[in-house]
N, C-alpha and C. Protein backbone atom coordinates (compact mmCIF):
# COMPACT_ATOMS: atom_id res chain seq x y z
N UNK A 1 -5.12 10.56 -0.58
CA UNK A 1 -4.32 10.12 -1.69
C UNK A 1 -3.47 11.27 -2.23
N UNK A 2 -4.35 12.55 -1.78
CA UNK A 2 -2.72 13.91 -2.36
C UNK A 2 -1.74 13.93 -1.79
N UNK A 3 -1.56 13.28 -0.85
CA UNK A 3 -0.34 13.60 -0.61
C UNK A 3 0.99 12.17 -1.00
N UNK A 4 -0.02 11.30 -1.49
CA UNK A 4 1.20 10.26 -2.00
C UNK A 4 1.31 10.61 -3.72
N UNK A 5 0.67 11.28 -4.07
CA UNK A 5 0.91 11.79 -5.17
C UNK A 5 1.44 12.65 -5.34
N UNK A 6 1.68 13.88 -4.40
CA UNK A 6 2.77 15.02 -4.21
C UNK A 6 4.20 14.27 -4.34
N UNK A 7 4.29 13.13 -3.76
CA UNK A 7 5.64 12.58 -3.56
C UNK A 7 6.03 12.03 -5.09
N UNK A 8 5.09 11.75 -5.83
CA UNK A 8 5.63 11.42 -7.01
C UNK A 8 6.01 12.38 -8.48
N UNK A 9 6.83 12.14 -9.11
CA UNK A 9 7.34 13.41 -10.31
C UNK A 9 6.30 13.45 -11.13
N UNK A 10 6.25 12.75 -12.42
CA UNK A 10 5.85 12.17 -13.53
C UNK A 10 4.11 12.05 -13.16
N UNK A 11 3.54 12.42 -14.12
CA UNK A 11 1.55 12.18 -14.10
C UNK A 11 1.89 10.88 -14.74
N UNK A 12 2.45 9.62 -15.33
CA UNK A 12 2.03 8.77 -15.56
C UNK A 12 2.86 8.16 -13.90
N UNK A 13 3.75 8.00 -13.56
CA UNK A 13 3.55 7.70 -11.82
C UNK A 13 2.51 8.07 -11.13
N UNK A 14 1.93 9.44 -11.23
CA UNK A 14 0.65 9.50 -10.37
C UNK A 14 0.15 8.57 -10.88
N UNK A 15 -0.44 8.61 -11.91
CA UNK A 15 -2.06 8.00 -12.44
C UNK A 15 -1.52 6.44 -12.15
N UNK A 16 -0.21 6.13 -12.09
CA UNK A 16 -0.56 4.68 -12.08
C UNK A 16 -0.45 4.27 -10.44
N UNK A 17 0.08 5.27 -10.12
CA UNK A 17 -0.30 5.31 -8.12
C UNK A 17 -1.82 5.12 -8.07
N UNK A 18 -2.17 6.10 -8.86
CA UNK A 18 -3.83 6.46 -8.25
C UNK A 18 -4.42 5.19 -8.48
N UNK A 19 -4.09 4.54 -10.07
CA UNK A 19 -4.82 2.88 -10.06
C UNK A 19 -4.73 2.07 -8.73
N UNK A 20 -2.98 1.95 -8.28
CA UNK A 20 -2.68 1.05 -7.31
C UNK A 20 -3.37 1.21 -6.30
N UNK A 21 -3.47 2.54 -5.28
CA UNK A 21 -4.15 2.83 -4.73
C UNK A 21 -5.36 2.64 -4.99
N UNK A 22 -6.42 2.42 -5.30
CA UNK A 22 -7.90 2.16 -5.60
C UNK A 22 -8.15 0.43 -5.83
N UNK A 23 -6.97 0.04 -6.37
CA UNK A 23 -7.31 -1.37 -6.56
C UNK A 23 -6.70 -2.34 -5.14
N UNK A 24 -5.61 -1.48 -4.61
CA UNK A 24 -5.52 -2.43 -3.11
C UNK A 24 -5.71 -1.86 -1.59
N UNK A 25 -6.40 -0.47 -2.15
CA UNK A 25 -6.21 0.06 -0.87
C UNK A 25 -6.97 -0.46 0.49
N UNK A 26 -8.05 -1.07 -0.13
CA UNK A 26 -9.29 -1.72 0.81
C UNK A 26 -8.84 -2.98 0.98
N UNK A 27 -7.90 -4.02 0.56
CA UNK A 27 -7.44 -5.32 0.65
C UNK A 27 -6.47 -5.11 1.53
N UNK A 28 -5.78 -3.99 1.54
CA UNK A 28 -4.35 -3.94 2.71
C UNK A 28 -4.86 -3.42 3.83
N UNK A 29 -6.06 -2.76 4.00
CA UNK A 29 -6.92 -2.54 5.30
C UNK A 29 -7.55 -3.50 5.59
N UNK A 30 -8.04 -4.38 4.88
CA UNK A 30 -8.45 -5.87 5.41
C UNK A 30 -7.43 -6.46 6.06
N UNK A 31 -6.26 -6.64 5.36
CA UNK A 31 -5.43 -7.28 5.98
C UNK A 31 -4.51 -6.80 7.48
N UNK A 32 -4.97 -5.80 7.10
CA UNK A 32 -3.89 -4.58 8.57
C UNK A 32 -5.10 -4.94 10.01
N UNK A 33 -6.38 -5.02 9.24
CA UNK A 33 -7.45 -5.00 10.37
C UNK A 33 -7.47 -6.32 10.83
N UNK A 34 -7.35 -7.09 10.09
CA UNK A 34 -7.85 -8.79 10.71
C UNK A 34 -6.33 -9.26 11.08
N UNK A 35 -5.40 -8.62 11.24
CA UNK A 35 -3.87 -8.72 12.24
C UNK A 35 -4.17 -7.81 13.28
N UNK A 36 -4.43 -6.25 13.23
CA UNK A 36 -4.83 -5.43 14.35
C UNK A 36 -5.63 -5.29 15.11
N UNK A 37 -7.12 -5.69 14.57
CA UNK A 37 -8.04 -5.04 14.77
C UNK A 37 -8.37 -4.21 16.13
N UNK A 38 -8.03 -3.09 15.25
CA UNK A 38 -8.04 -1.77 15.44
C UNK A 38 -8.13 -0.57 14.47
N UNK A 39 -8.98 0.22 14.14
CA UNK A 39 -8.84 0.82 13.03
C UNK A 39 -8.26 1.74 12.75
N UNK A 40 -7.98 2.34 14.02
CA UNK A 40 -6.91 3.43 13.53
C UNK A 40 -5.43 2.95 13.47
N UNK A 41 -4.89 2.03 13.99
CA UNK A 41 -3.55 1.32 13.72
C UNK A 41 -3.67 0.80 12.47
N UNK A 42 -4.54 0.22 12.08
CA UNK A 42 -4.94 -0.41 10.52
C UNK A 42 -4.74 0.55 9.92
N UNK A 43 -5.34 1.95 10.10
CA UNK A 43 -5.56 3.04 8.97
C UNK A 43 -3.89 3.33 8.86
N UNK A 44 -2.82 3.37 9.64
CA UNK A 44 -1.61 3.94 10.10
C UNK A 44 -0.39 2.68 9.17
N UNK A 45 -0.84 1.54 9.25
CA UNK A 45 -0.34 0.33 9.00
C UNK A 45 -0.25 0.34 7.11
N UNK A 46 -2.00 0.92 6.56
CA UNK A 46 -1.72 1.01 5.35
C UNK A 46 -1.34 2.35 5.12
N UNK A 47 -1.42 3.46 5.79
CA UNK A 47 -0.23 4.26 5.38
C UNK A 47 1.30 4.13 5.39
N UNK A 48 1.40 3.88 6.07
CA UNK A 48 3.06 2.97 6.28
C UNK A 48 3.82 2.28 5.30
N UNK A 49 2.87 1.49 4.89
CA UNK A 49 2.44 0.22 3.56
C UNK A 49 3.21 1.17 2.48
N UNK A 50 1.98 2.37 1.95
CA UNK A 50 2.09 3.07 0.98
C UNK A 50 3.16 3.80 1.04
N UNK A 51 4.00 4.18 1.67
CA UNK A 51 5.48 5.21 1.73
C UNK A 51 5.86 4.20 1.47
N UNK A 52 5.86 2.72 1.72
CA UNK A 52 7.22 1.97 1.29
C UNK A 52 7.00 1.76 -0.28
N UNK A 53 6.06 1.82 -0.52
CA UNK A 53 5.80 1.63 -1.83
C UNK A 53 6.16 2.61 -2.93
N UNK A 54 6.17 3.89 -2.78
CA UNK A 54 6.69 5.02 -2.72
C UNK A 54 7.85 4.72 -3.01
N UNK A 55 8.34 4.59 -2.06
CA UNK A 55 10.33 4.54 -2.20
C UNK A 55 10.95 3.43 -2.97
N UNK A 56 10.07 2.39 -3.71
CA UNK A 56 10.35 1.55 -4.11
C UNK A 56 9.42 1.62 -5.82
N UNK A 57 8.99 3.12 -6.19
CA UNK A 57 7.54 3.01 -6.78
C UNK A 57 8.04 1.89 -8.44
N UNK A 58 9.75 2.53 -8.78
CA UNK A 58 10.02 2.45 -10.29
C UNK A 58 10.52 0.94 -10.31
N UNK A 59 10.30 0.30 -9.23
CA UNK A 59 10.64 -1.51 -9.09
C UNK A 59 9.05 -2.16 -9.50
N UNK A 60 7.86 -1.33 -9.47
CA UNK A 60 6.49 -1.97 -9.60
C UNK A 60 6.33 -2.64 -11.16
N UNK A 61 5.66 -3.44 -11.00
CA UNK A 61 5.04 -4.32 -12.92
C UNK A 61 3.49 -3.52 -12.87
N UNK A 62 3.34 -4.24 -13.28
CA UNK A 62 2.09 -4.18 -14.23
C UNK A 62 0.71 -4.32 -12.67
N UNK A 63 -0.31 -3.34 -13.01
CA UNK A 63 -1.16 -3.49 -11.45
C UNK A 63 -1.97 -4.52 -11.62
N UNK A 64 -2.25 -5.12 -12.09
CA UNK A 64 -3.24 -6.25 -12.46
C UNK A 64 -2.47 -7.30 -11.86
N UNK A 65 -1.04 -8.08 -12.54
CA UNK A 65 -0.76 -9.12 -11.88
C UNK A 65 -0.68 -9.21 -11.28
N UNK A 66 -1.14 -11.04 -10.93
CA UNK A 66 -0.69 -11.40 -9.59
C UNK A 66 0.40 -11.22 -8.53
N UNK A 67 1.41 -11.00 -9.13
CA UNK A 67 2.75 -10.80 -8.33
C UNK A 67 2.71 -9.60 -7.87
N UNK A 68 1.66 -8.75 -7.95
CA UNK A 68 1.17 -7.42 -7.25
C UNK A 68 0.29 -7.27 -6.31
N UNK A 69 -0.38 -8.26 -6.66
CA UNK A 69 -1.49 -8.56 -5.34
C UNK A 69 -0.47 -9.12 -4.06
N UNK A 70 -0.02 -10.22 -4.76
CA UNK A 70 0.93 -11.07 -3.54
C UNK A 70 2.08 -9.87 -2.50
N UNK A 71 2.37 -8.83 -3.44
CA UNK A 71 3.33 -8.02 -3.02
C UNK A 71 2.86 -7.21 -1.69
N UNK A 72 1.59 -6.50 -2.15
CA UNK A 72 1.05 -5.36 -1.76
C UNK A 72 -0.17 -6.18 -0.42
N UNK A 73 -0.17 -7.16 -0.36
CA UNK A 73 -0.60 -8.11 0.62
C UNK A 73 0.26 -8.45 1.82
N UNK A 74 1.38 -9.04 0.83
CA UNK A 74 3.02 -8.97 1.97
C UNK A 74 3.14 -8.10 2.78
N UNK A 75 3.27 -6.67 2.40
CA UNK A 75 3.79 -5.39 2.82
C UNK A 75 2.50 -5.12 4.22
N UNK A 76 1.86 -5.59 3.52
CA UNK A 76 0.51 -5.04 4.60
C UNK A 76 0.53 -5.65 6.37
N UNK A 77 1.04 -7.34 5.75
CA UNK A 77 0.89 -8.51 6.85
C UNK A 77 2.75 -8.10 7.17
N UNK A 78 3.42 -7.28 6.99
CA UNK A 78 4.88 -7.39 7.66
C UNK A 78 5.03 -6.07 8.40
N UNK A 79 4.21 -4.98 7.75
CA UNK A 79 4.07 -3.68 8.40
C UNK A 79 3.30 -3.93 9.75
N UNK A 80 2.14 -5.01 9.45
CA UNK A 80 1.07 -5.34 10.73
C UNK A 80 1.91 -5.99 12.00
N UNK A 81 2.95 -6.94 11.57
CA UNK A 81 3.31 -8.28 11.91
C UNK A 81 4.12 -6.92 12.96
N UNK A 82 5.05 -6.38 12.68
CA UNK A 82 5.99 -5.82 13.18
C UNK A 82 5.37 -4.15 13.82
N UNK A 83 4.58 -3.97 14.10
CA UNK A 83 3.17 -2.91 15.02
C UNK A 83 3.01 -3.80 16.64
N UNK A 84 2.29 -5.11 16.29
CA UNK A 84 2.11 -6.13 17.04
C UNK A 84 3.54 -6.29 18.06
N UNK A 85 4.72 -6.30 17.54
CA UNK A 85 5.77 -6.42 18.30
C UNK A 85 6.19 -5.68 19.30
């Protein structure tokens, strides 16, 4: 996780990385694994995940809602979808 936090300016961007990270990081490896299964492409798939998220960090809401789960689920099954190809 230091090094997606190096990429960010601001300690309230970290800390609210560090939430995001902890609250989906094991749901987007579920999802990378049960498209790959494989774990080190999975492990590669949610890193992948997380740089896009990164480059997109100051477009995020609130980590709780739903429209964050749905997001950070998406990213997981389109990063996977397009590995597979």
């Amino acid at each position: 996780m230091l090094f997606y936090l190096l990429l960010l300016d601001s300690d309230e961007d970290k800390s609210k990385f560090e939430q995001l990270y902890i609250a989906y990081r094991d749901l987007m490896y579920y999802v990378a694994y049960k498209i790959l299964r494989d774990a080190q492409q999975s492990e590669d798939a949610v890193h992948t995940a997380f740089l896009k998220i990164i480059k997109r960090f100051s477009d995020l809401g609130e980590i709780s809602c739903p429209q964050m789960l749905s997001a950070f689920v998406y990213i997981s099954e389109g990063n996977n979808k397009s590995i597979l190809i």
